[in-house]
Protein backbone atom coordinates (compact mmCIF):
# COMPACT_ATOMS: atom_id res chain seq x y z
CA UNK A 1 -15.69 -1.94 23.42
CA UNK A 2 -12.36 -2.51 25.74
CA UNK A 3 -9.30 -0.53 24.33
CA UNK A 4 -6.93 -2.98 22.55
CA UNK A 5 -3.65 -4.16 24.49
CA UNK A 6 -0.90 -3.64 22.66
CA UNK A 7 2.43 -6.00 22.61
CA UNK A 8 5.30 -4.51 24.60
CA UNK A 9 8.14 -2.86 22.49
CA UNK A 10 10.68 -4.61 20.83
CA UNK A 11 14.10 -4.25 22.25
CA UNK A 12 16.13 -1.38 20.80
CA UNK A 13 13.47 0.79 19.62
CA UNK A 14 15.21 4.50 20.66
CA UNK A 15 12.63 6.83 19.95
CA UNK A 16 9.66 7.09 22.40
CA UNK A 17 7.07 8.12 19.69
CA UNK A 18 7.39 4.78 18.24
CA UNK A 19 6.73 2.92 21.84
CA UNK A 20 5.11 5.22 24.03
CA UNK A 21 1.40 4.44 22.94
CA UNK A 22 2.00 1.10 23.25
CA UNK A 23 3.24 1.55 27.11
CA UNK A 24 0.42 4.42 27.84
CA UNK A 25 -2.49 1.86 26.40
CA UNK A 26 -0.72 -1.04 28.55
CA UNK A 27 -0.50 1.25 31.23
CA UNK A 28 -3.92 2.21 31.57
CA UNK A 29 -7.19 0.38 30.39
CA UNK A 30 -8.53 4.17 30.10
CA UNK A 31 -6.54 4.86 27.30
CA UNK A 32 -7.36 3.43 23.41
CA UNK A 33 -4.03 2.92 21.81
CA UNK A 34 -5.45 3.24 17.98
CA UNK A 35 -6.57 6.88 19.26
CA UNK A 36 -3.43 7.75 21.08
CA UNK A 37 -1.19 6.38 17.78
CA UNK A 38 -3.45 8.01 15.22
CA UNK A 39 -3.58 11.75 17.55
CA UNK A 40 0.15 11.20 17.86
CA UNK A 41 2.20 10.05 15.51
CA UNK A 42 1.24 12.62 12.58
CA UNK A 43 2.54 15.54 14.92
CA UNK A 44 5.31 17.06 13.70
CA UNK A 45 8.54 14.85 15.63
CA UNK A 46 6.54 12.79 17.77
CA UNK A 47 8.20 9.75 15.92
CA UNK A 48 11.70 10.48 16.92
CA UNK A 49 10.75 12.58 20.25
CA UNK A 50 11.61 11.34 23.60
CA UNK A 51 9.73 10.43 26.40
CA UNK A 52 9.62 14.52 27.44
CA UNK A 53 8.88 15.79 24.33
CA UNK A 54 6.45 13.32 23.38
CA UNK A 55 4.66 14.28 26.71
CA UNK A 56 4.84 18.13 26.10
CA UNK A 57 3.32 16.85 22.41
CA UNK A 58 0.51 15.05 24.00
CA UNK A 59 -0.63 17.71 26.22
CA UNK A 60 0.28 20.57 23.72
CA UNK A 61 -3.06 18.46 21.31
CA UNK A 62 -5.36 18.65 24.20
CA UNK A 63 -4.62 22.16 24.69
CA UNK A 64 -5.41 22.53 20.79
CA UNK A 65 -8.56 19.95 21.22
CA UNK A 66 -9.76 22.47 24.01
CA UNK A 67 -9.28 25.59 21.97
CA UNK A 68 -11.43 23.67 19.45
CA UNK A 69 -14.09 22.30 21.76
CA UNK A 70 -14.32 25.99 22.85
CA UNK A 71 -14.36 27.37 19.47
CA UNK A 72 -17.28 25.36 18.64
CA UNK A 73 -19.27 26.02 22.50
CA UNK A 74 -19.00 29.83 21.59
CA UNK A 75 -20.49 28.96 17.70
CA UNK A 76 -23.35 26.89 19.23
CA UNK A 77 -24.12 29.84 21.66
CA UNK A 78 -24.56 32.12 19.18
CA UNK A 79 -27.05 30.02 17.27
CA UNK A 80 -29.03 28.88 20.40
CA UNK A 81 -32.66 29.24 21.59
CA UNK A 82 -32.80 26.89 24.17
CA UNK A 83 -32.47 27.86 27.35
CA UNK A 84 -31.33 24.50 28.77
CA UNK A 85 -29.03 23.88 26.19
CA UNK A 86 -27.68 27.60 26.46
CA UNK A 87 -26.82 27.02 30.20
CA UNK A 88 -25.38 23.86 29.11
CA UNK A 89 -23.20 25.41 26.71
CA UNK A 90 -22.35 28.35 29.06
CA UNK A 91 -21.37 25.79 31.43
CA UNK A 92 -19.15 23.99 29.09
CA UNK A 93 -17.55 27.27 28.16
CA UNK A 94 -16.31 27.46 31.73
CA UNK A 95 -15.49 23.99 31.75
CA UNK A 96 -12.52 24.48 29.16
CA UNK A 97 -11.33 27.58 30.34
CA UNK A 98 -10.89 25.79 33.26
CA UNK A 99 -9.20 22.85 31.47
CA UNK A 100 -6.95 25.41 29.20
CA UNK A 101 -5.69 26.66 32.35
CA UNK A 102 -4.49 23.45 33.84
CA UNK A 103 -2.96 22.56 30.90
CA UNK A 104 -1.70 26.01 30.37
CA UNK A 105 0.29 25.29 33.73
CA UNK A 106 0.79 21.33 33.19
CA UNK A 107 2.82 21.83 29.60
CA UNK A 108 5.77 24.14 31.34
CA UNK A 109 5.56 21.93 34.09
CA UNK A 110 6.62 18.70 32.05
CA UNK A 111 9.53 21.16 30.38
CA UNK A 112 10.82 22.08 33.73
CA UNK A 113 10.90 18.51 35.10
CA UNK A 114 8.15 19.50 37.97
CA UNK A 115 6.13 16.25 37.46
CA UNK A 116 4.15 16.60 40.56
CA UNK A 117 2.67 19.58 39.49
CA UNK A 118 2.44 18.29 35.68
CA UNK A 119 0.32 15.24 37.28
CA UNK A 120 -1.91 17.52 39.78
CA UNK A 121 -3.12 19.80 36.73
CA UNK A 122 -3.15 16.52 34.16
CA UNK A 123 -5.65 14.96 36.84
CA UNK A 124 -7.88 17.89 37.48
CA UNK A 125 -7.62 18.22 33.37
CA UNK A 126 -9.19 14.37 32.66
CA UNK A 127 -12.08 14.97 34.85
CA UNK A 128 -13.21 18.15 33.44
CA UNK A 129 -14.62 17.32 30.56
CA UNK A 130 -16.94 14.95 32.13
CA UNK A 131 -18.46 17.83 34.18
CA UNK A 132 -19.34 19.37 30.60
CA UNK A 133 -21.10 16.14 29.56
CA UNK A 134 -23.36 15.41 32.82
CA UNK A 135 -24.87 18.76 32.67
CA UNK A 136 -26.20 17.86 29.78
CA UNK A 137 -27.36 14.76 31.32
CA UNK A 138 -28.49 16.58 34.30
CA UNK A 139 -30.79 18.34 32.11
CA UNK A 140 -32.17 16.07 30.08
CA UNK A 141 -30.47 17.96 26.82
CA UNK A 142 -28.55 15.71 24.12
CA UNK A 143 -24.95 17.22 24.16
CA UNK A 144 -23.49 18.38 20.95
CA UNK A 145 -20.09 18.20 22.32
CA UNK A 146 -19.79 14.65 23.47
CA UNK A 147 -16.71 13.74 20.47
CA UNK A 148 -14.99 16.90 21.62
CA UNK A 149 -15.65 15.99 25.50
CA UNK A 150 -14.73 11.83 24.63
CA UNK A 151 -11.56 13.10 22.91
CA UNK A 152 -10.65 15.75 25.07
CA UNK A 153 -10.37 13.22 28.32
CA UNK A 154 -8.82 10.56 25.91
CA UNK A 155 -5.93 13.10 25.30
CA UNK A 156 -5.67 14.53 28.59
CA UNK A 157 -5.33 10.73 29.66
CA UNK A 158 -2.48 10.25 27.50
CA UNK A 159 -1.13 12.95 28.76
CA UNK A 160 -1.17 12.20 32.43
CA UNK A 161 -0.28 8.47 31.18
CA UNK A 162 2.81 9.74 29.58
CA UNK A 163 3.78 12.09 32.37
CA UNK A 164 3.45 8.92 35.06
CA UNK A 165 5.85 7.70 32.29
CA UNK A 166 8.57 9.94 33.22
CA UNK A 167 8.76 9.32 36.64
């Protein structure tokens, strides 16, 4: 299913939190606006935020996504048998430190105004979580982490999106 296209935003509207989904999804057909609104707009500010903040916001929930998604890879390890699925995870677990890193560096990046940095660690960051997934493929062992992984690059896209945003 394609991501729905949303309508530009009216005239006027002064906050980014209340437009900037709308732009991202428009922006990119790699980014689902009903996931981008319904991540976003319960955050604490996003609604009145500007473009900036709302950026630092975006990557700020991947970062907490990946702390989850790595939460849960540790959990599974510890109740594992498989082999294949324990390299897998152990893979994975490499895979978002990795991706905590980059957006580790990406978020102060976006504060300082150093967008070309912001969009070299933001880039690295959507691919990553891919490399979690085809292991699993590569193996022939069903993934356990494939929401985390689907909503981890979804996020990270935003994030990038947003960031292109700024300039």
């Amino acid at each position: 299913m394609l991501p729905r296209r949303a309508a530009p935003h009216p005239a006027g509207e002064a906050a980014a939190g209340t437009y900037a989904p709308r732009d991202a999804a428009n922006s990119s057909p790699n980014i689902n606006y009903d996931f981008c609104v319904a991540e976003l707009l319960p955050y604490p500010g996003s609604r009145s935020a500007d473009q900036k903040s709302l950026t630092v916001i975006a990557a700020t929930l991947a970062k907490d996504k990946t702390t989850s998604a790595s939460a849960k890879v540790k959990s599974l390890l510890a109740r594992t048998s498989d082999p294949k699925t324990k390299q897998c995870l152990e893979s994975c677990g490499s895979v978002y430190e990795d991706l905590l890193s980059d957006l580790n560096t990406s978020i102060p990046a976006i504060k300082e105004g150093r967008l070309v940095d912001a969009k070299t660690y933001l880039s690295a960051a959507v691919d990553e979580p891919d490399t979690c997934e085809d292991d699993f493929k590569e193996l022939k062992v069903p993934s356990p982490l494939t929401k985390e992984d689907s909503d981890l690059t979804q996020m990270c896209t935003i994030a990038l999106a947003f960031t292109n945003m700024l300039g």
